[in-house]
C-alpha atoms as a PDB file:
ATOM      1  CA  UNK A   1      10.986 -36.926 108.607  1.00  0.00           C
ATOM      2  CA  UNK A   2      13.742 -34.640 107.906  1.00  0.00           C
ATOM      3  CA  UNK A   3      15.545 -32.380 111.029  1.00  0.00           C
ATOM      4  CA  UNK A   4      13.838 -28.814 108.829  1.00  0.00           C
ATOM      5  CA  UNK A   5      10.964 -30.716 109.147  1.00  0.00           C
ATOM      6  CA  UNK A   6      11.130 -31.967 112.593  1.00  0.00           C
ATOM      7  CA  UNK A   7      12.471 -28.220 113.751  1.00  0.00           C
ATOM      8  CA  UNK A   8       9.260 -26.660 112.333  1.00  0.00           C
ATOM      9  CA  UNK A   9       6.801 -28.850 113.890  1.00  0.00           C
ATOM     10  CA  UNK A  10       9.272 -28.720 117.461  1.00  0.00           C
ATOM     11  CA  UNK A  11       8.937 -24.938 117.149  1.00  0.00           C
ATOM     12  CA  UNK A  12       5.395 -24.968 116.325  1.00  0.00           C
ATOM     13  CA  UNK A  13       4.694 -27.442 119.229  1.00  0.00           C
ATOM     14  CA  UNK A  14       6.395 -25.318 121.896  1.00  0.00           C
ATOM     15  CA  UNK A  15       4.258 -22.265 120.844  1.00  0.00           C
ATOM     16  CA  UNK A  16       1.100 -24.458 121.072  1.00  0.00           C
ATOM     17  CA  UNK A  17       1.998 -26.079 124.305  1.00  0.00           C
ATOM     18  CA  UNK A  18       2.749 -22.510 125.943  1.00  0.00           C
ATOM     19  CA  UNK A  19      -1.050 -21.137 125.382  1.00  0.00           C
ATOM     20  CA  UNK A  20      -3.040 -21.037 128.403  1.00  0.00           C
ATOM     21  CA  UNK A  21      -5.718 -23.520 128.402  1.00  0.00           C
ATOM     22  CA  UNK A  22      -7.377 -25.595 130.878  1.00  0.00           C
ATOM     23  CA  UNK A  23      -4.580 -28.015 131.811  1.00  0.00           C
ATOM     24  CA  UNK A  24      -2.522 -24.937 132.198  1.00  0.00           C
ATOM     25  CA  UNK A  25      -4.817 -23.347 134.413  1.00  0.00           C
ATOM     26  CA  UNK A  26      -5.383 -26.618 136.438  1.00  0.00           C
ATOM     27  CA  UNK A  27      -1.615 -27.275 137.190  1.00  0.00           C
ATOM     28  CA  UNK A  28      -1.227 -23.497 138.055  1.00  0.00           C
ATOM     29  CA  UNK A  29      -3.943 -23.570 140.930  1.00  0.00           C
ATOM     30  CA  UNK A  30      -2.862 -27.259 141.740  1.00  0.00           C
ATOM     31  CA  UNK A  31       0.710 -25.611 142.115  1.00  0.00           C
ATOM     32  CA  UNK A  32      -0.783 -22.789 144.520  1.00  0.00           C
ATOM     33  CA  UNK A  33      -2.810 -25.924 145.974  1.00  0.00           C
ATOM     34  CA  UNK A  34      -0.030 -28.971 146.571  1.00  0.00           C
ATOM     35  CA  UNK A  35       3.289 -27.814 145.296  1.00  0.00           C
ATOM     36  CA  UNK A  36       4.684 -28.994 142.497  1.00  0.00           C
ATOM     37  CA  UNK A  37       6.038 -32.404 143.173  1.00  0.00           C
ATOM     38  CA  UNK A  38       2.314 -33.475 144.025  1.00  0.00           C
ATOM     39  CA  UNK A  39       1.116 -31.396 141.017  1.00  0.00           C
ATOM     40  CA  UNK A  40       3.237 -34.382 138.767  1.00  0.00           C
ATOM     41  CA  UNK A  41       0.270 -36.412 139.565  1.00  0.00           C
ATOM     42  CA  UNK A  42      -1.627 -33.848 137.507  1.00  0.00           C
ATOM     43  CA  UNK A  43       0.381 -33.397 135.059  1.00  0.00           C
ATOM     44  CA  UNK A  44       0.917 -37.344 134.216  1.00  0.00           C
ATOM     45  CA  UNK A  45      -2.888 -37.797 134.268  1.00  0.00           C
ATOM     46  CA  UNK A  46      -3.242 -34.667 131.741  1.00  0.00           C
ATOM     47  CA  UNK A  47      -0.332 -36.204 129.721  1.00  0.00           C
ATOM     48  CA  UNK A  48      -1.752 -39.548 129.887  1.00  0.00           C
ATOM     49  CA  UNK A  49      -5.189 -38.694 128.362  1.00  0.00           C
ATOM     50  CA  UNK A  50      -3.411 -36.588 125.883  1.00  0.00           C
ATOM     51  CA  UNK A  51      -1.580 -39.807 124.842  1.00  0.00           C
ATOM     52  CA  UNK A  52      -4.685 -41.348 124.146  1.00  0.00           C
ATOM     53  CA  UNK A  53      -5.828 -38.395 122.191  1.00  0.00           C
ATOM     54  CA  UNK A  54      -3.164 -38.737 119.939  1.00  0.00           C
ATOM     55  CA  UNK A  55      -3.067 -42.145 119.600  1.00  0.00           C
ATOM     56  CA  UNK A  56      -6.885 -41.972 118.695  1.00  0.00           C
ATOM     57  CA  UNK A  57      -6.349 -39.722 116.008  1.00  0.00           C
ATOM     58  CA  UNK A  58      -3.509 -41.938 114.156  1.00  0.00           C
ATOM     59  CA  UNK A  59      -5.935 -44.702 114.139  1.00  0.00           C
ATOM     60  CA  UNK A  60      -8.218 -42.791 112.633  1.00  0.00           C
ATOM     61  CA  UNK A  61     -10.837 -41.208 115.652  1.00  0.00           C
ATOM     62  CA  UNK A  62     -10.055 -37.856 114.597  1.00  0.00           C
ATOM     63  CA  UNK A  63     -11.380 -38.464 110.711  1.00  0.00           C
ATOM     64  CA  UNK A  64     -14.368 -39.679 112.608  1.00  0.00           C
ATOM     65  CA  UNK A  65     -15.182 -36.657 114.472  1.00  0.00           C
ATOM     66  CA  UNK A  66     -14.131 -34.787 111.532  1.00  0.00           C
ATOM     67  CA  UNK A  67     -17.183 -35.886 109.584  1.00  0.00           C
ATOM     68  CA  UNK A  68     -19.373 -37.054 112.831  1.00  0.00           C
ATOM     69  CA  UNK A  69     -21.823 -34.418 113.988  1.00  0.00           C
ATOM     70  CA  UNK A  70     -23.384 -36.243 116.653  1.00  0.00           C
ATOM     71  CA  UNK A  71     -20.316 -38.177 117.930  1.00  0.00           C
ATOM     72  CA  UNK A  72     -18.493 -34.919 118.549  1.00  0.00           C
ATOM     73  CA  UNK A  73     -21.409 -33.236 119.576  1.00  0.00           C
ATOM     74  CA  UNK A  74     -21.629 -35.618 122.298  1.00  0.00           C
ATOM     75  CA  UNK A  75     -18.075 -35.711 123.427  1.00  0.00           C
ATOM     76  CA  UNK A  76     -18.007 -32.464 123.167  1.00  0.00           C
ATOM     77  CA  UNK A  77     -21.126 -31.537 125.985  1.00  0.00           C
ATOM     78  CA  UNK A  78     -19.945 -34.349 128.002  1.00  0.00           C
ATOM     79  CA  UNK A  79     -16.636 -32.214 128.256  1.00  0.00           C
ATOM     80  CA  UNK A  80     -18.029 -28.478 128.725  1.00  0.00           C
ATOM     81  CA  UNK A  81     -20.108 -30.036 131.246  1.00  0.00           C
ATOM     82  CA  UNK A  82     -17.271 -31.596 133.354  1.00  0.00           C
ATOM     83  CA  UNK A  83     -15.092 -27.828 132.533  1.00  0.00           C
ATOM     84  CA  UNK A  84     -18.431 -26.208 133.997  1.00  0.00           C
ATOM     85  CA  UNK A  85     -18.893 -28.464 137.172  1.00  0.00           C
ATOM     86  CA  UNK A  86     -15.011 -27.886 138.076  1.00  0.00           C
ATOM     87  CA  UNK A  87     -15.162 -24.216 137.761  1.00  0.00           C
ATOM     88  CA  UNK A  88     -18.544 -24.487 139.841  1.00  0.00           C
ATOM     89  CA  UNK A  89     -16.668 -26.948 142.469  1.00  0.00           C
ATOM     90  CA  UNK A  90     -13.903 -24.261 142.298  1.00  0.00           C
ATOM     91  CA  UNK A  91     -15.555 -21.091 143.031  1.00  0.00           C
ATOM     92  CA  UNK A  92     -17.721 -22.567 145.683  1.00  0.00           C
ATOM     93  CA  UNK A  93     -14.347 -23.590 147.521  1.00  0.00           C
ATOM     94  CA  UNK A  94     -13.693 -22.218 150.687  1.00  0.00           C
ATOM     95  CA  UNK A  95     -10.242 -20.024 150.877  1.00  0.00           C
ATOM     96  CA  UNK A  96      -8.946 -22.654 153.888  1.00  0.00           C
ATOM     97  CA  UNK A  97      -9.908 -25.791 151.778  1.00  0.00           C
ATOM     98  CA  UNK A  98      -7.358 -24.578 149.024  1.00  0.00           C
ATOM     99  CA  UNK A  99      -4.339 -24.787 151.374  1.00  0.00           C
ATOM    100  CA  UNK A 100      -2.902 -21.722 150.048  1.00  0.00           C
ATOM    101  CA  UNK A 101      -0.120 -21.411 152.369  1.00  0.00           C
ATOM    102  CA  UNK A 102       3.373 -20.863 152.506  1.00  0.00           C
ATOM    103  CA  UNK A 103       3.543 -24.425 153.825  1.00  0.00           C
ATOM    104  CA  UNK A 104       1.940 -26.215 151.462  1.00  0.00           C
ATOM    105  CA  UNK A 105       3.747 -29.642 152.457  1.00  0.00           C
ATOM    106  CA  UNK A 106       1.764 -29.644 155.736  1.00  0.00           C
ATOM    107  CA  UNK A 107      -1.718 -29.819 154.134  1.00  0.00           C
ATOM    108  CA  UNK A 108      -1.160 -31.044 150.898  1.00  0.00           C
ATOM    109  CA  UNK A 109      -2.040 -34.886 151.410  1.00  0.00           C
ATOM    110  CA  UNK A 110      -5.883 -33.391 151.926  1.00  0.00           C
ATOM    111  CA  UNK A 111      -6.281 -34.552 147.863  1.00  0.00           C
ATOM    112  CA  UNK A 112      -4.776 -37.769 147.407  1.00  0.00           C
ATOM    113  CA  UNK A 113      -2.872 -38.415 144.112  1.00  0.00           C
ATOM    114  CA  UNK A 114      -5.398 -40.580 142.276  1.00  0.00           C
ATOM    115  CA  UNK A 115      -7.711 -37.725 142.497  1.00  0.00           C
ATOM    116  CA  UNK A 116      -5.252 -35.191 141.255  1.00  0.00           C
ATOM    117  CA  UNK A 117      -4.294 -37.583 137.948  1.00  0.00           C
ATOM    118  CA  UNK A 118      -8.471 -37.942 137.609  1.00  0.00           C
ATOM    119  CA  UNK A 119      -8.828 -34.266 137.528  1.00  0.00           C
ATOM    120  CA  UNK A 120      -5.894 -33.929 135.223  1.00  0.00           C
ATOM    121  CA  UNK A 121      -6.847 -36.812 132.983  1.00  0.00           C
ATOM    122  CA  UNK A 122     -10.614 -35.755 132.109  1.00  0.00           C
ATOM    123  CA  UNK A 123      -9.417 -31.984 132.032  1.00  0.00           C
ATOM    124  CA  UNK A 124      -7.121 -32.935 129.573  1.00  0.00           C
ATOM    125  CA  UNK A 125      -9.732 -35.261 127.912  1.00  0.00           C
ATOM    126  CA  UNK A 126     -12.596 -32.883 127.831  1.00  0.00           C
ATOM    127  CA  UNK A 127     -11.864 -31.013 124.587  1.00  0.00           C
ATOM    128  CA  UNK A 128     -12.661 -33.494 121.908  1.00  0.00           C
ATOM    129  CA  UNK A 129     -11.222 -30.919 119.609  1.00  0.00           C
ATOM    130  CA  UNK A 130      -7.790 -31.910 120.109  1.00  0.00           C
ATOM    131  CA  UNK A 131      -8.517 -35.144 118.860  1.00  0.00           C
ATOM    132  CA  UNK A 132      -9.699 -33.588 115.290  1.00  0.00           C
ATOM    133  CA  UNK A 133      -6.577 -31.462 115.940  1.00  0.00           C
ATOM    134  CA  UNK A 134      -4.285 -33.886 115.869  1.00  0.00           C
ATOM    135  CA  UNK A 135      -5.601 -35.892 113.143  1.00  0.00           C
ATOM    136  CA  UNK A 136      -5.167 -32.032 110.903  1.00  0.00           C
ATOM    137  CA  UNK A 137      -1.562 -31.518 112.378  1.00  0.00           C
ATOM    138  CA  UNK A 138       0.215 -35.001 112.077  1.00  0.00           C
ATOM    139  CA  UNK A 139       0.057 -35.824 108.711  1.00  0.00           C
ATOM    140  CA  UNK A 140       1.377 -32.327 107.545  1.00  0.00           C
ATOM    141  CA  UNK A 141       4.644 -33.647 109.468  1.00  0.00           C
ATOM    142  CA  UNK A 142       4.900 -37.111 107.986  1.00  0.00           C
ATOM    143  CA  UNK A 143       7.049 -38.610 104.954  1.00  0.00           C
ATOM    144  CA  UNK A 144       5.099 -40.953 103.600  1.00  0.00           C
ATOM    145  CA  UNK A 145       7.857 -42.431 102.247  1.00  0.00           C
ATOM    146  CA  UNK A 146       8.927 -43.635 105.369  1.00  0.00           C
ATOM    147  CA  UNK A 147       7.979 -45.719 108.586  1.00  0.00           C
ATOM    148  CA  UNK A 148       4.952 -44.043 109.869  1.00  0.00           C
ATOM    149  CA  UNK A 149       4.920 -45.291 113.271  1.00  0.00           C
ATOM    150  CA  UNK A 150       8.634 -44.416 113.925  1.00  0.00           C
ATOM    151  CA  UNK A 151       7.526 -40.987 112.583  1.00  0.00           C
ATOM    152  CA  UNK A 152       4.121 -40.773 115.055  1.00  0.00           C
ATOM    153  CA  UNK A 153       6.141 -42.058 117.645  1.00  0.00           C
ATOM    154  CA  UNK A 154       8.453 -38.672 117.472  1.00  0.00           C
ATOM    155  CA  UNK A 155       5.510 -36.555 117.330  1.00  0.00           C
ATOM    156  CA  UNK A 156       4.001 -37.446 119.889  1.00  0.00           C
ATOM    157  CA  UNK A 157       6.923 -37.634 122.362  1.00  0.00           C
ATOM    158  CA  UNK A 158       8.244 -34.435 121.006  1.00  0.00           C
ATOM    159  CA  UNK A 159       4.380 -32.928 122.338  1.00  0.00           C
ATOM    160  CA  UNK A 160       4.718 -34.377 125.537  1.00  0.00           C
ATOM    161  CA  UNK A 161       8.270 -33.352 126.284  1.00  0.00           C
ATOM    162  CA  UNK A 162       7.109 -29.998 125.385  1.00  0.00           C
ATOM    163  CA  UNK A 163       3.393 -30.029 127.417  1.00  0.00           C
ATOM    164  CA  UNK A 164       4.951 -31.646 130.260  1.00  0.00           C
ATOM    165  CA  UNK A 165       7.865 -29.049 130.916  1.00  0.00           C
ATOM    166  CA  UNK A 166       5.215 -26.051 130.593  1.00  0.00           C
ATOM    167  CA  UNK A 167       2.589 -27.785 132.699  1.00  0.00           C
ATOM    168  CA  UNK A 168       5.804 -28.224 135.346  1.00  0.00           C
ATOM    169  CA  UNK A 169       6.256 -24.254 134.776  1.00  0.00           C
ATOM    170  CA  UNK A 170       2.826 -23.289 135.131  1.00  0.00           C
ATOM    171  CA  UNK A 171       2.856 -25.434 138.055  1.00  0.00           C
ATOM    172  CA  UNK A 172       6.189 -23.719 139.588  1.00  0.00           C
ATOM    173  CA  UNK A 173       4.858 -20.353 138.779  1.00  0.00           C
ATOM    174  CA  UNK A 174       1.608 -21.723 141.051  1.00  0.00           C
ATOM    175  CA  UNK A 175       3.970 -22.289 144.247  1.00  0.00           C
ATOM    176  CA  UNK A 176       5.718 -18.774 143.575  1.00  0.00           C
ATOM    177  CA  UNK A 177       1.748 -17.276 144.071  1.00  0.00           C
ATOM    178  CA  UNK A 178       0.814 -19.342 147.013  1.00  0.00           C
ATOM    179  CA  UNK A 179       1.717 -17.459 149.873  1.00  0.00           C
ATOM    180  CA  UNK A 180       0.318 -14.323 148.605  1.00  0.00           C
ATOM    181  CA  UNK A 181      -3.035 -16.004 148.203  1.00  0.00           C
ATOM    182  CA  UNK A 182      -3.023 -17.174 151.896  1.00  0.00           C
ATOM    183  CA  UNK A 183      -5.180 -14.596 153.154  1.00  0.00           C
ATOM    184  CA  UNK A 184      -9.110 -15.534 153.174  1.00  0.00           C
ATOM    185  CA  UNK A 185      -9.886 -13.113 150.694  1.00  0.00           C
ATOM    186  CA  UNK A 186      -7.329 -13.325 148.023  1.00  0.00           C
ATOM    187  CA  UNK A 187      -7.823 -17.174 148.215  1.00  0.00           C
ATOM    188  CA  UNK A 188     -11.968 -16.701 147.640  1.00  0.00           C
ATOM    189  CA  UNK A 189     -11.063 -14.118 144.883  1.00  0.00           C
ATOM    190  CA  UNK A 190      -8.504 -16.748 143.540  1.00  0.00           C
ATOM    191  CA  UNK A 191     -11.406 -19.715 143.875  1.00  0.00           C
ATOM    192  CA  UNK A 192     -13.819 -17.055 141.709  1.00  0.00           C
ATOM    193  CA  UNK A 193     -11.235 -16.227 139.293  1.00  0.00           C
ATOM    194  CA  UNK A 194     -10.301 -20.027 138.527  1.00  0.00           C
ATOM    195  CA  UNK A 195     -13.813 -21.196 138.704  1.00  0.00           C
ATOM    196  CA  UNK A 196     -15.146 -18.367 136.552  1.00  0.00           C
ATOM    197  CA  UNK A 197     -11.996 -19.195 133.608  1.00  0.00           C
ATOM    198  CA  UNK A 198     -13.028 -23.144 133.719  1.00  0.00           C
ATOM    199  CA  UNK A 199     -16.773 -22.246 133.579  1.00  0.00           C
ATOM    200  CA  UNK A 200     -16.087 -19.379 130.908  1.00  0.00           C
ATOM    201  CA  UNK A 201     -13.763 -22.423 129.377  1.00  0.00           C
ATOM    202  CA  UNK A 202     -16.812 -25.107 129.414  1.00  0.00           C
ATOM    203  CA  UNK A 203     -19.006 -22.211 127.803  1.00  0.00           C
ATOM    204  CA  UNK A 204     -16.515 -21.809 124.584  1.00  0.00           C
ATOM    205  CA  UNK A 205     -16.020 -25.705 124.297  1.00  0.00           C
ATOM    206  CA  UNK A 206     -19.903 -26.431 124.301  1.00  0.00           C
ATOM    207  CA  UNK A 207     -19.519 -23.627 121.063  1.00  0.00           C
ATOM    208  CA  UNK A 208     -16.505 -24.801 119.052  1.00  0.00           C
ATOM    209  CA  UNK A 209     -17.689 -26.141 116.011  1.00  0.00           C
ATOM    210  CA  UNK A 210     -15.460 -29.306 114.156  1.00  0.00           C
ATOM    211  CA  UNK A 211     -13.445 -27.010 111.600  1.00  0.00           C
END
């Protein structure tokens, strides 16, 4: 892979990563929630799953699902599902359960860190989309004329230095929001706004279509 090539799919990469999605969501409210050194659990379980996303589709997963109506179908309801019972777990959420407070240290060991890399992992690994997506956007980036795994193995790092450092900003820009959001009522309206985006999120995934 040449450095023109390697630039264009860096640039491209750092767009793509910057998008608000669900994981970006998730380690923005976690960020309100726990602060950002706890919200690293988060982010490593997102990363982690995406990992395994992308190592799927270079063995060949994402041809699968290319061509596979009913095996995306099926990932793809088991992950608007899991999008729709966060937001739902979300919005019901009481304003003091959040811990959005300017001292987030004091209350932030409510959610231990397992659970915050769970929710972070299947988050992550609830669009089966990406999987199809990676399969389309890795080969337009490799030589074929020279090691492939070398090649996948800079791709991939190059997307997770890239989703890691804007999950960490979303996830900063949480903490800047938290003690605004202390009061009872801007943390229920903050619960409903979150909870309504993931449902509204489930609700487009359970429509994408393969292409």
């Amino acid at each position: 892979m040449s450095l023109q090539l390697w630039s264009i799919y860096a640039l491209t990469v750092f767009v793509l990563s910057m998008i608000p999605g669900p994981c970006m969501l998730l380690a923005a409210t976690h960020g309100m929630q726990h602060g950002v050194r706890r919200t690293l659990a988060t982010t490593f379980g997102a990363i982690s799953a995406l990992i395994l996303m992308m190592l799927a589709s270079a063995t060949g997963l994402g041809a699968l699902l290319a061509t596979s109506e009913p095996a995306f179908e099926t990932l793809k309801w088991i992950g608007a599902a899991y999008l729709v019972y966060l937001g739902i777990k979300t919005w019901r959420t009481g304003a003091s359960e959040l811990a959005l407070t300017p001292d987030i240290a004091r209350v932030a060991g409510r959610r231990p860190l397992h659970r915050l890399f769970g929710q972070g992992f299947w988050v992550a690994a609830s669009n089966p989309k990406a999987i199809v997506f990676f399969g389309a956007l890795f080969p337009q980036f490799i030589d074929p004329a020279r090691p492939q795994p070398v090649q996948y193995a800079l791709l991939c790092g190059t997307f997770v230095t890239f989703e890691v450092a804007w999950q960490v900003a979303y996830a900063f820009g949480g903490t800047r929001l938290a003690s605004w959001f202390g009061r009872a009522d801007r943390g229920r309206a903050l619960n409903r706004l979150s909870g309504g985006l993931f449902i509204g999120l489930g609700l487009l995934l359970s429509m994408a279509q393969r292409g």
